[in-house]
C-alpha atoms as a PDB file:
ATOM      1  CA  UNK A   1      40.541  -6.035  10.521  1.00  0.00           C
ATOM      2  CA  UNK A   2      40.064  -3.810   7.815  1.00  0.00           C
ATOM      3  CA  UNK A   3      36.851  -1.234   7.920  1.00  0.00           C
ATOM      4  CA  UNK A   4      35.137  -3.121   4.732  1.00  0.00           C
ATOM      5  CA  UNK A   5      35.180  -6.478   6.537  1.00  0.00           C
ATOM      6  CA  UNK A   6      33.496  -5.500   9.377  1.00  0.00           C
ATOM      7  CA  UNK A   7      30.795  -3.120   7.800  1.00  0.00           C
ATOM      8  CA  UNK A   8      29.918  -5.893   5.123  1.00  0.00           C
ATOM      9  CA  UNK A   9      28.585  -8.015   7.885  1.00  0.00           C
ATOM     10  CA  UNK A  10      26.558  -5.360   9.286  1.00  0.00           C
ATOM     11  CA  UNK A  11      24.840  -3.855   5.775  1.00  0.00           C
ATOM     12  CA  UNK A  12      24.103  -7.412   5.200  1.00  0.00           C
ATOM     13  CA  UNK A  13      22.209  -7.580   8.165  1.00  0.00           C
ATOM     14  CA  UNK A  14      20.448  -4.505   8.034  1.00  0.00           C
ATOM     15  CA  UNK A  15      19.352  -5.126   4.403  1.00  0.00           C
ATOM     16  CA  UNK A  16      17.684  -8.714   5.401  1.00  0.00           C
ATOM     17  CA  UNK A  17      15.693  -7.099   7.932  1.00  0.00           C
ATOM     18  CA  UNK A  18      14.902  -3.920   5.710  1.00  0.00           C
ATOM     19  CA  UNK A  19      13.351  -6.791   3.301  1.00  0.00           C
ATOM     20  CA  UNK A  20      11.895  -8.811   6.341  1.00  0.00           C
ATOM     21  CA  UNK A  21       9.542  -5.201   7.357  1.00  0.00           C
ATOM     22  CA  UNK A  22       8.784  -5.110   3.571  1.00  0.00           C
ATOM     23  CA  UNK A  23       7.372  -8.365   2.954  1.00  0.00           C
ATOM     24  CA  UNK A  24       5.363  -8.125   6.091  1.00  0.00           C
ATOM     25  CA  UNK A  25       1.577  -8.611   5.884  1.00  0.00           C
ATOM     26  CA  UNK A  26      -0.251  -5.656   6.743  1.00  0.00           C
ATOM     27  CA  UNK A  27      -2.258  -5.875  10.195  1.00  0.00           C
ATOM     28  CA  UNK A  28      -5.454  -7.346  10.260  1.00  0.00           C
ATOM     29  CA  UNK A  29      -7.181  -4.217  10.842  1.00  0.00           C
ATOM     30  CA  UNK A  30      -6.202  -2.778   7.651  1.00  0.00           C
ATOM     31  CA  UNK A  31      -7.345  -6.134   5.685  1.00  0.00           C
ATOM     32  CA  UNK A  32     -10.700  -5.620   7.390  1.00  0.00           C
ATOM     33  CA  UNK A  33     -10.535  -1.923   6.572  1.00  0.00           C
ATOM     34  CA  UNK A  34      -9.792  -2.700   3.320  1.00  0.00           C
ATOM     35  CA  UNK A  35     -11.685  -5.449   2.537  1.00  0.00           C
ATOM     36  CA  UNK A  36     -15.650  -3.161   4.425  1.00  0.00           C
ATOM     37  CA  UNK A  37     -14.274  -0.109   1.867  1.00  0.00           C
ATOM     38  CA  UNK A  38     -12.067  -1.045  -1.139  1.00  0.00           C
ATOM     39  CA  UNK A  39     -12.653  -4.698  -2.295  1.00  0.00           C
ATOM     40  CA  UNK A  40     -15.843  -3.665  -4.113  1.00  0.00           C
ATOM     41  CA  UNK A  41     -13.860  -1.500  -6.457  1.00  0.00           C
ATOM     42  CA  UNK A  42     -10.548  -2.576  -6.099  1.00  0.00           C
ATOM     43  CA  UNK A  43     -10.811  -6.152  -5.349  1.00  0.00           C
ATOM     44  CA  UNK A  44      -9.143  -8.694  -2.882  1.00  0.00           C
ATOM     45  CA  UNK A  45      -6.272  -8.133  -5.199  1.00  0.00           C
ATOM     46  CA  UNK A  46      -5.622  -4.118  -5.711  1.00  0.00           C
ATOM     47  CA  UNK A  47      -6.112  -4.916  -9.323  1.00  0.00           C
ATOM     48  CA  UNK A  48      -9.647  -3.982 -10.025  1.00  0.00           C
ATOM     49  CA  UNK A  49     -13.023  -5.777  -9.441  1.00  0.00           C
ATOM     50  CA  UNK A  50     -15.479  -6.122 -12.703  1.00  0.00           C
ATOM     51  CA  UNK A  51     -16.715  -2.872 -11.464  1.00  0.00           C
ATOM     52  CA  UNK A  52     -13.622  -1.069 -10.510  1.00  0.00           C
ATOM     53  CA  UNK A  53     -12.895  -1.768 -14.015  1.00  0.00           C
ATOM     54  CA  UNK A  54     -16.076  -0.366 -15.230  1.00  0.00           C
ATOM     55  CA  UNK A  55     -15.343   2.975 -13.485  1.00  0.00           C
ATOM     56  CA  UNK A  56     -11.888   2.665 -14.612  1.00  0.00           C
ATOM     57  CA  UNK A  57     -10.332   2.507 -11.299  1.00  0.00           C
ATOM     58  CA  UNK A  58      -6.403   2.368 -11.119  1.00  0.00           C
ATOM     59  CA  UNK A  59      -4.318  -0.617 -10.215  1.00  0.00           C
ATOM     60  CA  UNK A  60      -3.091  -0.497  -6.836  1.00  0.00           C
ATOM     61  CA  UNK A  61      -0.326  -2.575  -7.824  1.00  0.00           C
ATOM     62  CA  UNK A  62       0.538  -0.398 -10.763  1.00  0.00           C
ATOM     63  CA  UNK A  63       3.935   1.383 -11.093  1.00  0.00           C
ATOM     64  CA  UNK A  64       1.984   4.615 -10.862  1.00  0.00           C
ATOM     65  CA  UNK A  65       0.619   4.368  -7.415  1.00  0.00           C
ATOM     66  CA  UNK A  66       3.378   2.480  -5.692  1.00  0.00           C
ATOM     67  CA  UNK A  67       5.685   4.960  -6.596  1.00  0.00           C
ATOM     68  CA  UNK A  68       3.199   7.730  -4.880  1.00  0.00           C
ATOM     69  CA  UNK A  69       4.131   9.157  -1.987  1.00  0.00           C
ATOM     70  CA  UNK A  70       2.026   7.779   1.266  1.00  0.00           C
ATOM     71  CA  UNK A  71       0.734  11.182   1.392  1.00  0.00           C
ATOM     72  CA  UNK A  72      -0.257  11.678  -1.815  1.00  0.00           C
ATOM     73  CA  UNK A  73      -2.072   7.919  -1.314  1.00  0.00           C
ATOM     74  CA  UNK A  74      -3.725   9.274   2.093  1.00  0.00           C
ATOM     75  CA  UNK A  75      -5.127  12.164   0.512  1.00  0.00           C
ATOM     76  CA  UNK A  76      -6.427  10.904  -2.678  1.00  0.00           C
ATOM     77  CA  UNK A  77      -8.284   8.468   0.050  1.00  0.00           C
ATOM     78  CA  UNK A  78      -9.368  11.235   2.104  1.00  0.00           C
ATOM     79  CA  UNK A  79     -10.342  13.923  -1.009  1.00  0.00           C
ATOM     80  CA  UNK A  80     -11.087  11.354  -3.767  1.00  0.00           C
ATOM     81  CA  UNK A  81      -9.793  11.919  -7.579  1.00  0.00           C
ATOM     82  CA  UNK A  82     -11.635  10.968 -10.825  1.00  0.00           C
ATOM     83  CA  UNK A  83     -13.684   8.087 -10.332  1.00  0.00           C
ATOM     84  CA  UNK A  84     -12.090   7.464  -6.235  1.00  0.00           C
ATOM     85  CA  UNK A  85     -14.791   9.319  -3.955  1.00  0.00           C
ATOM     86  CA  UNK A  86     -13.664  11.119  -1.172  1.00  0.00           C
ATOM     87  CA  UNK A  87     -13.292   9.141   2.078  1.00  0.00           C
ATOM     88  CA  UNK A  88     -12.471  12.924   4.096  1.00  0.00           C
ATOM     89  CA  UNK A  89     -13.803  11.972   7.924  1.00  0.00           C
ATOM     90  CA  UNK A  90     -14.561   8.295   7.360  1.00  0.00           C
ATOM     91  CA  UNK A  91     -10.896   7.125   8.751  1.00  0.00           C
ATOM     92  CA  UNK A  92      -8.813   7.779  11.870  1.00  0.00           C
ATOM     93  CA  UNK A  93      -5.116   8.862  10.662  1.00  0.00           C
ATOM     94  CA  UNK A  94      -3.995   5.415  12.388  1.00  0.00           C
ATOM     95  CA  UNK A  95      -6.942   3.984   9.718  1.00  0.00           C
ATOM     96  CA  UNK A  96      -5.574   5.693   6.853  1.00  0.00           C
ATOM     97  CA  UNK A  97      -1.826   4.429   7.836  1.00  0.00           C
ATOM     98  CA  UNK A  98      -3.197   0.822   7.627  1.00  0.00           C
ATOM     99  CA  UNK A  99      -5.000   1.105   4.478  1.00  0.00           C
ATOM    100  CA  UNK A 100      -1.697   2.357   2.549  1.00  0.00           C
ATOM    101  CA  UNK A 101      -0.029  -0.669   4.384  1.00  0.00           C
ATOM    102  CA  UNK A 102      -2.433  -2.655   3.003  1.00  0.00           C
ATOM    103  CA  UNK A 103      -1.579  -0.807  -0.775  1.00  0.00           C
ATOM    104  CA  UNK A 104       1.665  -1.004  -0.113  1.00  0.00           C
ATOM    105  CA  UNK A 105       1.435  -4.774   0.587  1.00  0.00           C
ATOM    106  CA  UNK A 106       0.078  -5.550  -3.092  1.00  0.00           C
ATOM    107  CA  UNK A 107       2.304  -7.343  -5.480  1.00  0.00           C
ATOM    108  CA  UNK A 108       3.674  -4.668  -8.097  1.00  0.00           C
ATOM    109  CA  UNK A 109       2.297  -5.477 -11.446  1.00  0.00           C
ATOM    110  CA  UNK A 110       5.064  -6.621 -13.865  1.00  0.00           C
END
């Protein structure tokens, strides 16, 4: 059996679970997080709540956060930037890692 047939079996595996993790709901805790700190800015949705919009608040689901780092997303939560107030103290690191699942969980917008 050549080397091809037997890896193609095994990438195909790999790459269904790879897209299983990613399309994963984030854990409950971050929703609640999320939903106590974020939805009155950012709404149930990442895009924007009629205030978030006021304020000028970015689209979580916008190409230009989804493709920031998780660090640059955890600190911009912890230090704040533009119109985002700082959040420094508020959230445990495990906190902050549920909160960018909870980002990272949003729909990118087409």
């Amino acid at each position: 059996m050549s080397l091809l047939r037997c890896t193609l079996p095994l990438v195909a595996v790999v790459a269904t679970f790879s897209t299983a993790a990613l399309a994963q709901d984030p854990p409950a805790e971050g929703k609640d997080l999320f939903k106590k700190n974020c939805v009155m800015c950012h709404g149930e949705d990442g895009a924007g709540s009629d205030m978030g919009k006021m304020l000028k608040v970015k689209d979580l689901r916008s190409k230009e956060i989804q493709d920031m780092t998780d660090d640059k997303i955890k600190d911009v939560i912890k230090n704040g930037n533009g119109s985002m107030p700082a959040f420094k103290g508020t959230f445990t690191d495990e906190q902050l890692d549920q909160l960018l699942k909870v980002i990272r969980s949003f729909k990118p917008k087409d």
